[in-house]
PDB file of N, CA and C in Angstrom:
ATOM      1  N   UNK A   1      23.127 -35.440 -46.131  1.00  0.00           N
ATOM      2  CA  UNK A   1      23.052 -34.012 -46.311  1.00  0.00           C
ATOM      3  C   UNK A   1      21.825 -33.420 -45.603  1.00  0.00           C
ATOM      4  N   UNK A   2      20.557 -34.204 -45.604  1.00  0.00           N
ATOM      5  CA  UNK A   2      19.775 -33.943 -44.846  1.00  0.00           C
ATOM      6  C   UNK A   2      20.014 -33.790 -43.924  1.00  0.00           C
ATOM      7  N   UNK A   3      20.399 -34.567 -43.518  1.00  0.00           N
ATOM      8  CA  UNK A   3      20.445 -34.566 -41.674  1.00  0.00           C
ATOM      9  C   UNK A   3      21.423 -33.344 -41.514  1.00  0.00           C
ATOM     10  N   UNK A   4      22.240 -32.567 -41.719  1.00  0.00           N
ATOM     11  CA  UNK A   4      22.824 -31.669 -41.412  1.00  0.00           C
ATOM     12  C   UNK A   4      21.897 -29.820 -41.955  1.00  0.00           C
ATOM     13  N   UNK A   5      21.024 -30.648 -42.508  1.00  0.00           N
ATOM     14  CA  UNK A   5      20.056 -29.651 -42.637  1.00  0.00           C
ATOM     15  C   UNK A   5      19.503 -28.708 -41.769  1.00  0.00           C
ATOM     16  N   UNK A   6      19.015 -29.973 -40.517  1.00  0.00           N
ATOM     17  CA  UNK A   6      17.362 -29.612 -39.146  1.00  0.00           C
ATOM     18  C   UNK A   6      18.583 -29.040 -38.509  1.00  0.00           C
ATOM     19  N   UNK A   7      20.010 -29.283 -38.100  1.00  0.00           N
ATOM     20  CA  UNK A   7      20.379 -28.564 -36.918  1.00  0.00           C
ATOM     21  C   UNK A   7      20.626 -27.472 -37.143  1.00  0.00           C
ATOM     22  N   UNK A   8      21.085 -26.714 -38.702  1.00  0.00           N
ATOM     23  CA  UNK A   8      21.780 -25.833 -39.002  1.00  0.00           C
ATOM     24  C   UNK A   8      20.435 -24.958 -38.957  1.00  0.00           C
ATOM     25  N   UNK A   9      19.080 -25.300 -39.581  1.00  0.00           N
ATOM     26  CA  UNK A   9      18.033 -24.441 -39.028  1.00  0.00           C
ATOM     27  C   UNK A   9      17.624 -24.345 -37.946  1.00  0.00           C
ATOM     28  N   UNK A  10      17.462 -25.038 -37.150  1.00  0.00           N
ATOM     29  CA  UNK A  10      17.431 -25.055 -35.385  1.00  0.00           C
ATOM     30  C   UNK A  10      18.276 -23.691 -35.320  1.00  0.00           C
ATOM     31  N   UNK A  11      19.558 -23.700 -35.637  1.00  0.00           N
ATOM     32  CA  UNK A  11      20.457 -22.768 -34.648  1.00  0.00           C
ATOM     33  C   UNK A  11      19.629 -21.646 -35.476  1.00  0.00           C
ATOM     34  N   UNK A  12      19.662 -21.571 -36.387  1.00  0.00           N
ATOM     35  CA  UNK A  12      19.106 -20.207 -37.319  1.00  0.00           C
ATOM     36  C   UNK A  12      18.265 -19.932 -36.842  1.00  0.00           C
ATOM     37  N   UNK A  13      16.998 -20.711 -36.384  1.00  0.00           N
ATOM     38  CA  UNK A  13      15.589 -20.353 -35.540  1.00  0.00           C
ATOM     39  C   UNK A  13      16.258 -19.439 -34.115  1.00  0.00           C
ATOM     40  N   UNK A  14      16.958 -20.309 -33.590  1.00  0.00           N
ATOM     41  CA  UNK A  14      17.490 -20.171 -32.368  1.00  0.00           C
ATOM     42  C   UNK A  14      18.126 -18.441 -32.583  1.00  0.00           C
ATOM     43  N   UNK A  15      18.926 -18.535 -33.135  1.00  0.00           N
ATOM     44  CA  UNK A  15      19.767 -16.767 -33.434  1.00  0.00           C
ATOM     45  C   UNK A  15      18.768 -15.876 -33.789  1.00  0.00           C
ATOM     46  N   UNK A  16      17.692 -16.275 -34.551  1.00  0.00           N
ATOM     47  CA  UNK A  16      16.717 -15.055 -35.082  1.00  0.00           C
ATOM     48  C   UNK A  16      15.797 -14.482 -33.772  1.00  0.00           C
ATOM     49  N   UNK A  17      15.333 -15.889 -33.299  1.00  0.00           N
ATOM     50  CA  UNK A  17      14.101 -15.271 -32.193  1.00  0.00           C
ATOM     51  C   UNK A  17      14.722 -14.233 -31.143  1.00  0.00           C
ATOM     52  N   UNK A  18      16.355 -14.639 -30.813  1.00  0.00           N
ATOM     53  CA  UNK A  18      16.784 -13.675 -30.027  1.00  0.00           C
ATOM     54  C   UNK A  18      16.859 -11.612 -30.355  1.00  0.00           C
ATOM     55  N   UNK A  19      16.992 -11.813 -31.653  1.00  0.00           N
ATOM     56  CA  UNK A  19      16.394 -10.391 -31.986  1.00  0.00           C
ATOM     57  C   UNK A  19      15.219  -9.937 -31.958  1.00  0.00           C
ATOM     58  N   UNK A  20      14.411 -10.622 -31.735  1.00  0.00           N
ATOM     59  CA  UNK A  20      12.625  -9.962 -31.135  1.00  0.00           C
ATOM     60  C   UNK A  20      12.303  -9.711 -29.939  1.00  0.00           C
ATOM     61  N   UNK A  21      13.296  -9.937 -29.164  1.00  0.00           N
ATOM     62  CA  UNK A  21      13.226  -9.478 -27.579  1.00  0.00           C
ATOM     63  C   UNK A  21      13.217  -8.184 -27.632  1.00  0.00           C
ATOM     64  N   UNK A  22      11.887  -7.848 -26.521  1.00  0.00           N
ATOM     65  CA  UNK A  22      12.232  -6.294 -26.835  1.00  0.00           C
ATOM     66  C   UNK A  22      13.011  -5.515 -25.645  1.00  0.00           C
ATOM     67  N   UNK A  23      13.531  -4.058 -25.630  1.00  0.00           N
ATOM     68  CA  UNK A  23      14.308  -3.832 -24.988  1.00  0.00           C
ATOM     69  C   UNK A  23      13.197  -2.826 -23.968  1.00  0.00           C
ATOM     70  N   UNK A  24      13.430  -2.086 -22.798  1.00  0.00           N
ATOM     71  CA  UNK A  24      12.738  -1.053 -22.187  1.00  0.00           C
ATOM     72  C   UNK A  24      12.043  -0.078 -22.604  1.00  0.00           C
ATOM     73  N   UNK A  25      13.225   0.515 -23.458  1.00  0.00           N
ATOM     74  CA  UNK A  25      13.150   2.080 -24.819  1.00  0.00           C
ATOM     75  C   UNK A  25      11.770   1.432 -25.509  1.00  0.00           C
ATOM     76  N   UNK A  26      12.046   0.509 -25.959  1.00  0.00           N
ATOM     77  CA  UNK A  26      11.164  -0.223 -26.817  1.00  0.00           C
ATOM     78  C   UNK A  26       9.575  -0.065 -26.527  1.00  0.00           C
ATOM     79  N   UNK A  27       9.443  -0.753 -24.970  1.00  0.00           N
ATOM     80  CA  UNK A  27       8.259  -0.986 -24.595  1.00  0.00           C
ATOM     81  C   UNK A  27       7.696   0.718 -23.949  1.00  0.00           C
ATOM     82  N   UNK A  28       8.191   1.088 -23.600  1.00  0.00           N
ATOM     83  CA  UNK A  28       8.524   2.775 -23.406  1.00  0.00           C
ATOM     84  C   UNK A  28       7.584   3.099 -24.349  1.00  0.00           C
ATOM     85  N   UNK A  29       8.158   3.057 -25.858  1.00  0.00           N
ATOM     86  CA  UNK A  29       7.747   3.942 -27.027  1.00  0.00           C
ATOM     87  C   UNK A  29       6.361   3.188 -27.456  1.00  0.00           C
ATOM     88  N   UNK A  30       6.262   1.883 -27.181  1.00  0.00           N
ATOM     89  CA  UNK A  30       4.797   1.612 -27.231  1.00  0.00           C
ATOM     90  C   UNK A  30       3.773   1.918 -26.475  1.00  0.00           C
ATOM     91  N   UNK A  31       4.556   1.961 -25.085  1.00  0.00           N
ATOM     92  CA  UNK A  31       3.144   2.694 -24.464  1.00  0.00           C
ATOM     93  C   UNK A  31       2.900   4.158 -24.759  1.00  0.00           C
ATOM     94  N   UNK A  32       4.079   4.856 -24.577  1.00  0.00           N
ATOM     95  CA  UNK A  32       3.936   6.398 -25.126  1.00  0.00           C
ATOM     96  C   UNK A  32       2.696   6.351 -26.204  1.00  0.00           C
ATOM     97  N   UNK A  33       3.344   5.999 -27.437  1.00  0.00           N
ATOM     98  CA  UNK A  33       2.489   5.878 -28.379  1.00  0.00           C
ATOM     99  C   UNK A  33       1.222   4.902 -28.651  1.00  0.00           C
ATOM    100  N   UNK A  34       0.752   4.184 -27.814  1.00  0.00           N
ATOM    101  CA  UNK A  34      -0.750   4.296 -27.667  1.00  0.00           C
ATOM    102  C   UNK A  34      -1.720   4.621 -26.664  1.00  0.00           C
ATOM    103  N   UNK A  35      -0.504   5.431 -25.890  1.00  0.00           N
ATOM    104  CA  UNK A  35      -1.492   6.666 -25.324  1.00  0.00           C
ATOM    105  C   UNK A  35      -1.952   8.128 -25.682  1.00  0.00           C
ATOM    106  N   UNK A  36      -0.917   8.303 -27.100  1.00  0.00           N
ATOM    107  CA  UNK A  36      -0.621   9.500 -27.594  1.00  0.00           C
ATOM    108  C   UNK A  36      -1.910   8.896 -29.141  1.00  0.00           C
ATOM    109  N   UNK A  37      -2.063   7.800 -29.199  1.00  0.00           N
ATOM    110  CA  UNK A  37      -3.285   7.631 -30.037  1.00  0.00           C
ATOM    111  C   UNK A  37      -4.643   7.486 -29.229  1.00  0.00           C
ATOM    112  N   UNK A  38      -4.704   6.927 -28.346  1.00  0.00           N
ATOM    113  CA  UNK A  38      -6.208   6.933 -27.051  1.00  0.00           C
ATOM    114  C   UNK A  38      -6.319   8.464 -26.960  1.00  0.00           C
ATOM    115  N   UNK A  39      -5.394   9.651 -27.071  1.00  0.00           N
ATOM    116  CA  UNK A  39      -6.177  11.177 -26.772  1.00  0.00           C
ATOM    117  C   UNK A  39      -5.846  11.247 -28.126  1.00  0.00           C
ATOM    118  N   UNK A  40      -6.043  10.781 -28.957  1.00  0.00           N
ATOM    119  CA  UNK A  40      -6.051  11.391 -30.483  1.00  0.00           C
ATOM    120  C   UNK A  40      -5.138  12.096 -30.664  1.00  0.00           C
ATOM    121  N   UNK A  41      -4.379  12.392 -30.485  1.00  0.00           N
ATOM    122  CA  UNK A  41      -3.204  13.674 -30.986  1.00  0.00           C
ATOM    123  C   UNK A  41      -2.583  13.182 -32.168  1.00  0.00           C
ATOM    124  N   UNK A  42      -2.374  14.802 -32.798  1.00  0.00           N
ATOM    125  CA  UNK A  42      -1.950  14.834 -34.181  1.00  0.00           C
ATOM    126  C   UNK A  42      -0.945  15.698 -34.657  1.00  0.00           C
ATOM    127  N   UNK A  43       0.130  15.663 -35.199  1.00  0.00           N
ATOM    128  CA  UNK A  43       1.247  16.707 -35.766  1.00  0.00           C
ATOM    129  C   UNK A  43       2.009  17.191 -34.680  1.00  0.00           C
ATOM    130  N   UNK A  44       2.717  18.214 -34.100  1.00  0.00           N
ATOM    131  CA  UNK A  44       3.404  18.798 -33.336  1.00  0.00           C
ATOM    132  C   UNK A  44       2.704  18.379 -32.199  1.00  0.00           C
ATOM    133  N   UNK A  45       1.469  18.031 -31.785  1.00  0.00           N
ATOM    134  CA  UNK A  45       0.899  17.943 -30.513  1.00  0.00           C
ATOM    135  C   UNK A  45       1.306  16.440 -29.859  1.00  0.00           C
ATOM    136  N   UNK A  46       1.371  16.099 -31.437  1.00  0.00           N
ATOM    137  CA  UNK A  46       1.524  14.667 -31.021  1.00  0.00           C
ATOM    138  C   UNK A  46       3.332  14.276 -30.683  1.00  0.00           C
ATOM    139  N   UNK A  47       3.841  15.220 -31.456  1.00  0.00           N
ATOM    140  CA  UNK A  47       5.619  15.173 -31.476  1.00  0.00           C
ATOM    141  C   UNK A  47       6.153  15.543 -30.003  1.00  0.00           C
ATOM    142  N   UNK A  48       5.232  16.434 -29.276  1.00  0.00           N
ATOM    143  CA  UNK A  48       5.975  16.936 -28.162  1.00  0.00           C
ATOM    144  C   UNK A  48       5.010  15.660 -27.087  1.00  0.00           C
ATOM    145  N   UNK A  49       4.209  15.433 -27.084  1.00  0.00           N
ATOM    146  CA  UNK A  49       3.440  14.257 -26.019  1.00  0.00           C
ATOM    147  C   UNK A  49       4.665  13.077 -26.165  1.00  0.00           C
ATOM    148  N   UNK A  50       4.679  12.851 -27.271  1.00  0.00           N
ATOM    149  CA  UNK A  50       5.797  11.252 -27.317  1.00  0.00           C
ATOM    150  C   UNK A  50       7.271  11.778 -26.782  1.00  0.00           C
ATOM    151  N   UNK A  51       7.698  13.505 -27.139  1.00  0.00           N
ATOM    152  CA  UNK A  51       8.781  13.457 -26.902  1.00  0.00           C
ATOM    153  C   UNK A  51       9.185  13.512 -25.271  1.00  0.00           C
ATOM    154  N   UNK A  52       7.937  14.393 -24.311  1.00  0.00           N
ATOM    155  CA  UNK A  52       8.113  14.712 -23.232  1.00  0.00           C
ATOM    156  C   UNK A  52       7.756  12.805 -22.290  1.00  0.00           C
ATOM    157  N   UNK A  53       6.883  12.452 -22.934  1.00  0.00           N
ATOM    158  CA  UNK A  53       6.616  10.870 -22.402  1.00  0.00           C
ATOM    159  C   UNK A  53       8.017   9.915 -22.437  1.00  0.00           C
ATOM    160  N   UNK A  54       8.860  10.038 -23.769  1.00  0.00           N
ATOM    161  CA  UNK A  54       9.831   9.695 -23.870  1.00  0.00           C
ATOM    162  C   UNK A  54      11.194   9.882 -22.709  1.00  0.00           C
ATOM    163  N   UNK A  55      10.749  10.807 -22.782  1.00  0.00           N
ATOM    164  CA  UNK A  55      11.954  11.657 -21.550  1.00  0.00           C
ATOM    165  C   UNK A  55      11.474  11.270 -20.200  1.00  0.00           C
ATOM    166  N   UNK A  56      10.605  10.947 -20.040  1.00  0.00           N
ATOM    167  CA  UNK A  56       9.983  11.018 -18.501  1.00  0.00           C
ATOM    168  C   UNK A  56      11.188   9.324 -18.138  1.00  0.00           C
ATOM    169  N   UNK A  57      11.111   9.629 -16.518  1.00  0.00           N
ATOM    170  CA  UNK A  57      11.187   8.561 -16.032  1.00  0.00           C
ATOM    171  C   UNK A  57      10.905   7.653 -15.679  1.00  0.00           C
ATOM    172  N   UNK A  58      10.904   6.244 -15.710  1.00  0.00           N
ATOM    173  CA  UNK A  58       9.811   5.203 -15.132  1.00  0.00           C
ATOM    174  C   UNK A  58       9.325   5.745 -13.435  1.00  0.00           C
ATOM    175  N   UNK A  59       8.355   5.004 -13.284  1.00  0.00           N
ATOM    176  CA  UNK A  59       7.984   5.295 -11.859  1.00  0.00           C
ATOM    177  C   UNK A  59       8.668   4.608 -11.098  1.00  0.00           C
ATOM    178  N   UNK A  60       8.934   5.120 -10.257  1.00  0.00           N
ATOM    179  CA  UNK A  60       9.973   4.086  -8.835  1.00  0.00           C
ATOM    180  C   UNK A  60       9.134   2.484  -8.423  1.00  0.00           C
ATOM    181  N   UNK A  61      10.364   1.270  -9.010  1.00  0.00           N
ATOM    182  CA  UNK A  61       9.641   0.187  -8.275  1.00  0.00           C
ATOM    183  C   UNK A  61       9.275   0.254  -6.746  1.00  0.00           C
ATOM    184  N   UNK A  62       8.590  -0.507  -6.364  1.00  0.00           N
ATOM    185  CA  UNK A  62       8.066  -0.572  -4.993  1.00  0.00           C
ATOM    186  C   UNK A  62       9.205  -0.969  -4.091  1.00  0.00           C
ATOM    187  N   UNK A  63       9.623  -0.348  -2.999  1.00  0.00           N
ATOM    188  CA  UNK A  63      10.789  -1.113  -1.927  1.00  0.00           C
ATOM    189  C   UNK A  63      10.496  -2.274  -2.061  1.00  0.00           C
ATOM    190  N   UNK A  64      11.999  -3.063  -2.263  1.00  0.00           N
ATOM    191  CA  UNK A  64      11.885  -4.658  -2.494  1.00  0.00           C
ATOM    192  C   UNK A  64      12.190  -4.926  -1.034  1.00  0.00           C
ATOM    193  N   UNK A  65      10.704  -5.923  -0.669  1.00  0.00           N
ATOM    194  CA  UNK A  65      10.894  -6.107   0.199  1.00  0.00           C
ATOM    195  C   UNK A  65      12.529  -7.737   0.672  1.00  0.00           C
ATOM    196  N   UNK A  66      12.733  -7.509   1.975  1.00  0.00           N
ATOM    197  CA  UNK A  66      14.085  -8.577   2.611  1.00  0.00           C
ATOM    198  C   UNK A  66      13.176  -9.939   2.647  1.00  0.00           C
ATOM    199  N   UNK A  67      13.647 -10.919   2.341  1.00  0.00           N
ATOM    200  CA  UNK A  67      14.058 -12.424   2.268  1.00  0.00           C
ATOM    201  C   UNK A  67      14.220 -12.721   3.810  1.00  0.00           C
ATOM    202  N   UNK A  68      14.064 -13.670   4.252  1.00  0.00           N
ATOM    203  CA  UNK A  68      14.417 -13.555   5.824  1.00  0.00           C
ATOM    204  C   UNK A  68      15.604 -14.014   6.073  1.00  0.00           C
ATOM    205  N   UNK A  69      16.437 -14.719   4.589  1.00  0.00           N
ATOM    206  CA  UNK A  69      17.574 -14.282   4.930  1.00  0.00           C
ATOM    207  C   UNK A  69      18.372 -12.848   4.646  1.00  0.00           C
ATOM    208  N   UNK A  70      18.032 -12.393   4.171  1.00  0.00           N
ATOM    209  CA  UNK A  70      18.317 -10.914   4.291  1.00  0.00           C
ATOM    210  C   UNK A  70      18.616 -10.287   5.376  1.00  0.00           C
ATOM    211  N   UNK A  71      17.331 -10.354   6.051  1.00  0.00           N
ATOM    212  CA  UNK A  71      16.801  -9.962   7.071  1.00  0.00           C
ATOM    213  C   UNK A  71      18.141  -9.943   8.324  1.00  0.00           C
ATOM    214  N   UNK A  72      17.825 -11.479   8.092  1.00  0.00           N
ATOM    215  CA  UNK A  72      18.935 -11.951   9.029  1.00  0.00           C
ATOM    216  C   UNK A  72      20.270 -11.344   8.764  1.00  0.00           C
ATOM    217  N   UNK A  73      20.938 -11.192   7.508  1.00  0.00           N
ATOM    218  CA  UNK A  73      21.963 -10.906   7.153  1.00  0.00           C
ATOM    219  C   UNK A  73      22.287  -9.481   8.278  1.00  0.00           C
ATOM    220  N   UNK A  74      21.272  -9.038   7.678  1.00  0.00           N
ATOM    221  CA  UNK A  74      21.176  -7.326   7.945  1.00  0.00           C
ATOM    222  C   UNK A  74      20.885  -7.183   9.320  1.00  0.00           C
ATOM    223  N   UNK A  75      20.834  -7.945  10.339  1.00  0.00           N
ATOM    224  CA  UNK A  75      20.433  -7.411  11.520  1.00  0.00           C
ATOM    225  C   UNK A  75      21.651  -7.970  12.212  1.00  0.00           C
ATOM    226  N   UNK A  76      22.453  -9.287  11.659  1.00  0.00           N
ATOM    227  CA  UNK A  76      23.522  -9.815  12.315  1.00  0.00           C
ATOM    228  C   UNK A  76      24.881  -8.392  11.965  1.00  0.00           C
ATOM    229  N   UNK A  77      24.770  -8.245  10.523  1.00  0.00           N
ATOM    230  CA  UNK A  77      26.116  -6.938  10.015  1.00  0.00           C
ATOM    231  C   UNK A  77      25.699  -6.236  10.795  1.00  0.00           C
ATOM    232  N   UNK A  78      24.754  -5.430  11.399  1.00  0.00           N
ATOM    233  CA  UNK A  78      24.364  -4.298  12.233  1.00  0.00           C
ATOM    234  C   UNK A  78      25.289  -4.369  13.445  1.00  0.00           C
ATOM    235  N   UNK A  79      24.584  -5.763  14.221  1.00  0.00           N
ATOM    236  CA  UNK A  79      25.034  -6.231  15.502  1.00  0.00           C
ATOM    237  C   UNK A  79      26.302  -5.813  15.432  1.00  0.00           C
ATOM    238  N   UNK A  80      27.473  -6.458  14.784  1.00  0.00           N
ATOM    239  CA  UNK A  80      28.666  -6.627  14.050  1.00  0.00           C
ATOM    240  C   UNK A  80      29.583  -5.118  14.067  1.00  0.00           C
ATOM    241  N   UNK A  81      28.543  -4.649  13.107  1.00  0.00           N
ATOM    242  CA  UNK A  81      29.158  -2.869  12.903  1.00  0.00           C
ATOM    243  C   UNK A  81      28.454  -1.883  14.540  1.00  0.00           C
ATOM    244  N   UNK A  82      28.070  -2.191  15.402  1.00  0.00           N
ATOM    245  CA  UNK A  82      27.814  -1.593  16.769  1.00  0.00           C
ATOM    246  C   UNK A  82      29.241  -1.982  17.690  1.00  0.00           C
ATOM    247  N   UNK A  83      29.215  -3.297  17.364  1.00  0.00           N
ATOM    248  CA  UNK A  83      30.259  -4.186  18.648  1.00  0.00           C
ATOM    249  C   UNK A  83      31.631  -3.664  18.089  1.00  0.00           C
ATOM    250  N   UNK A  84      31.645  -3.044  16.889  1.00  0.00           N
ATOM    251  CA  UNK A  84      32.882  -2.736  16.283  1.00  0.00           C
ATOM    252  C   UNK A  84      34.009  -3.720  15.652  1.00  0.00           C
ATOM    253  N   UNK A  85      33.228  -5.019  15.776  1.00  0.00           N
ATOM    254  CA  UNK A  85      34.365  -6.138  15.629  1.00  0.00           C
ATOM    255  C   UNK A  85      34.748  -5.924  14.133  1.00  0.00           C
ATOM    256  N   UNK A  86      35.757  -6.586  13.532  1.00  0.00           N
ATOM    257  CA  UNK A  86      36.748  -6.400  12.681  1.00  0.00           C
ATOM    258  C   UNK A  86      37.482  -8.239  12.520  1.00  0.00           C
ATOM    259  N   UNK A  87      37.904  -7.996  10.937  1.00  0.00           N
ATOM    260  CA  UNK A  87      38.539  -9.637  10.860  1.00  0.00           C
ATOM    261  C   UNK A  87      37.881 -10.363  11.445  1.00  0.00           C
ATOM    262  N   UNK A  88      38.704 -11.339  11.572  1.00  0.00           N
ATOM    263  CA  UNK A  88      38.613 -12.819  11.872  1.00  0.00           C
ATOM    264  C   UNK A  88      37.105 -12.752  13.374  1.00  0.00           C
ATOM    265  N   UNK A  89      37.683 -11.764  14.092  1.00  0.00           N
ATOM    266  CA  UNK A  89      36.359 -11.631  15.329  1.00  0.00           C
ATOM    267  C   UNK A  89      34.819 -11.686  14.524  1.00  0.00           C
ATOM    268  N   UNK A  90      34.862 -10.655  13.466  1.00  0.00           N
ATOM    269  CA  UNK A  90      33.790 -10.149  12.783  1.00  0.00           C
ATOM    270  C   UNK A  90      33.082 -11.648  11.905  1.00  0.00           C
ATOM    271  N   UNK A  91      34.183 -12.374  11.334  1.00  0.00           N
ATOM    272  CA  UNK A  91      33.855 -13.627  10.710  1.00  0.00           C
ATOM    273  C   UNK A  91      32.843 -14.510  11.644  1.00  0.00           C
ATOM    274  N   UNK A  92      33.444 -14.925  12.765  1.00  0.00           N
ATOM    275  CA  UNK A  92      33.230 -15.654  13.660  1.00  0.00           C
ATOM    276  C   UNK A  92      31.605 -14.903  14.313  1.00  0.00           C
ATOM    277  N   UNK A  93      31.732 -13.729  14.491  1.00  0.00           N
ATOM    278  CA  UNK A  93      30.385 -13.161  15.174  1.00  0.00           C
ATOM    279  C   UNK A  93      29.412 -13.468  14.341  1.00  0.00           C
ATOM    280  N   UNK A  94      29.536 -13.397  12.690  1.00  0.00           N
ATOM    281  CA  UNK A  94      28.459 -13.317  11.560  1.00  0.00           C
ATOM    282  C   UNK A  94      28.314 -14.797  11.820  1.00  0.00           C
ATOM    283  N   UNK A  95      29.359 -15.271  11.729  1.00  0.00           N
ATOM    284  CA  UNK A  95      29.127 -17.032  11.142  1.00  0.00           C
ATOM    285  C   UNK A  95      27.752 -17.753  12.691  1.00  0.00           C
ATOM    286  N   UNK A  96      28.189 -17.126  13.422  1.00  0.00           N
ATOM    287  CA  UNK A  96      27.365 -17.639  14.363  1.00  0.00           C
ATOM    288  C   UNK A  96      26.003 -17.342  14.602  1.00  0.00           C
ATOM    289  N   UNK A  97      26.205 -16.160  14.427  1.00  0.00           N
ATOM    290  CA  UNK A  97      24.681 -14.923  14.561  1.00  0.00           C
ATOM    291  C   UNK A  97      23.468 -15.603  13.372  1.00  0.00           C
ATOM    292  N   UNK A  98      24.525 -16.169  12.034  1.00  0.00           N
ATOM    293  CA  UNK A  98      23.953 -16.287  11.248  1.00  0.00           C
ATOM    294  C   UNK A  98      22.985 -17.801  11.382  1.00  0.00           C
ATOM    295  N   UNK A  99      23.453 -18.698  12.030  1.00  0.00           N
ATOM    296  CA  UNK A  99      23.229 -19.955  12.689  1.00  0.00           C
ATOM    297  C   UNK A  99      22.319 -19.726  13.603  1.00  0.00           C
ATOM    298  N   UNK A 100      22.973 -19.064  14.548  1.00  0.00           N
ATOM    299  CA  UNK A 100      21.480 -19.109  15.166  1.00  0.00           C
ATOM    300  C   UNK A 100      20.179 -18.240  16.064  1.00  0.00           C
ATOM    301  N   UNK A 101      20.502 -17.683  15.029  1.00  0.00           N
ATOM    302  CA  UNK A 101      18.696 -16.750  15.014  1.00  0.00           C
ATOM    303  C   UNK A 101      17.877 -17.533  13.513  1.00  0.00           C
TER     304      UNK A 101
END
């Protein structure tokens, strides 16, 4: 009976920790709100700072920069979409382009 004990809490450990992940909204409302406590705000001053912070948008990640296969991808489809090729031509142009550059 023991032994059917440790696994059945394992999984239970296992299912619980997955609800403490936090979500975006989440981490959002924590920073809101301890920046809305660092300027002290209090009552309505403080209701409209969290609500307008709330609403705001994240800031734009940085252009992700290309992989050099990317790179490659993207300069062979270019080639590709200029020459106008199509099907099986278009296969054959990538498959090669992609080889060798």
């Amino acid at each position: 009976m023991t032994m059917l004990r440790v696994p059945l809490l394992m999984i239970g450990l296992l299912l619980c920790s997955q609800s403490f992940a936090t979500t975006p909204q989440q981490e959002k409302m924590t920073v809101c709100n301890a920046d809305a406590t660092a300027k002290s705000l209090k009552g309505d001053e403080r209701k409209m700072f969290m609500s307008n912070c709330l609403k705001t948008e994240p800031a734009v990640p940085d252009i992700k920069t290309l992989t050099p296969q990317q790179q490659k991808m993207k300069t062979c489809n270019a080639d590709a979409t200029t020459k106008l090729l199509k099907g099986d031509e278009r296969k054959a142009f990538m498959s090669d382009c992609l080889r060798n550059k």
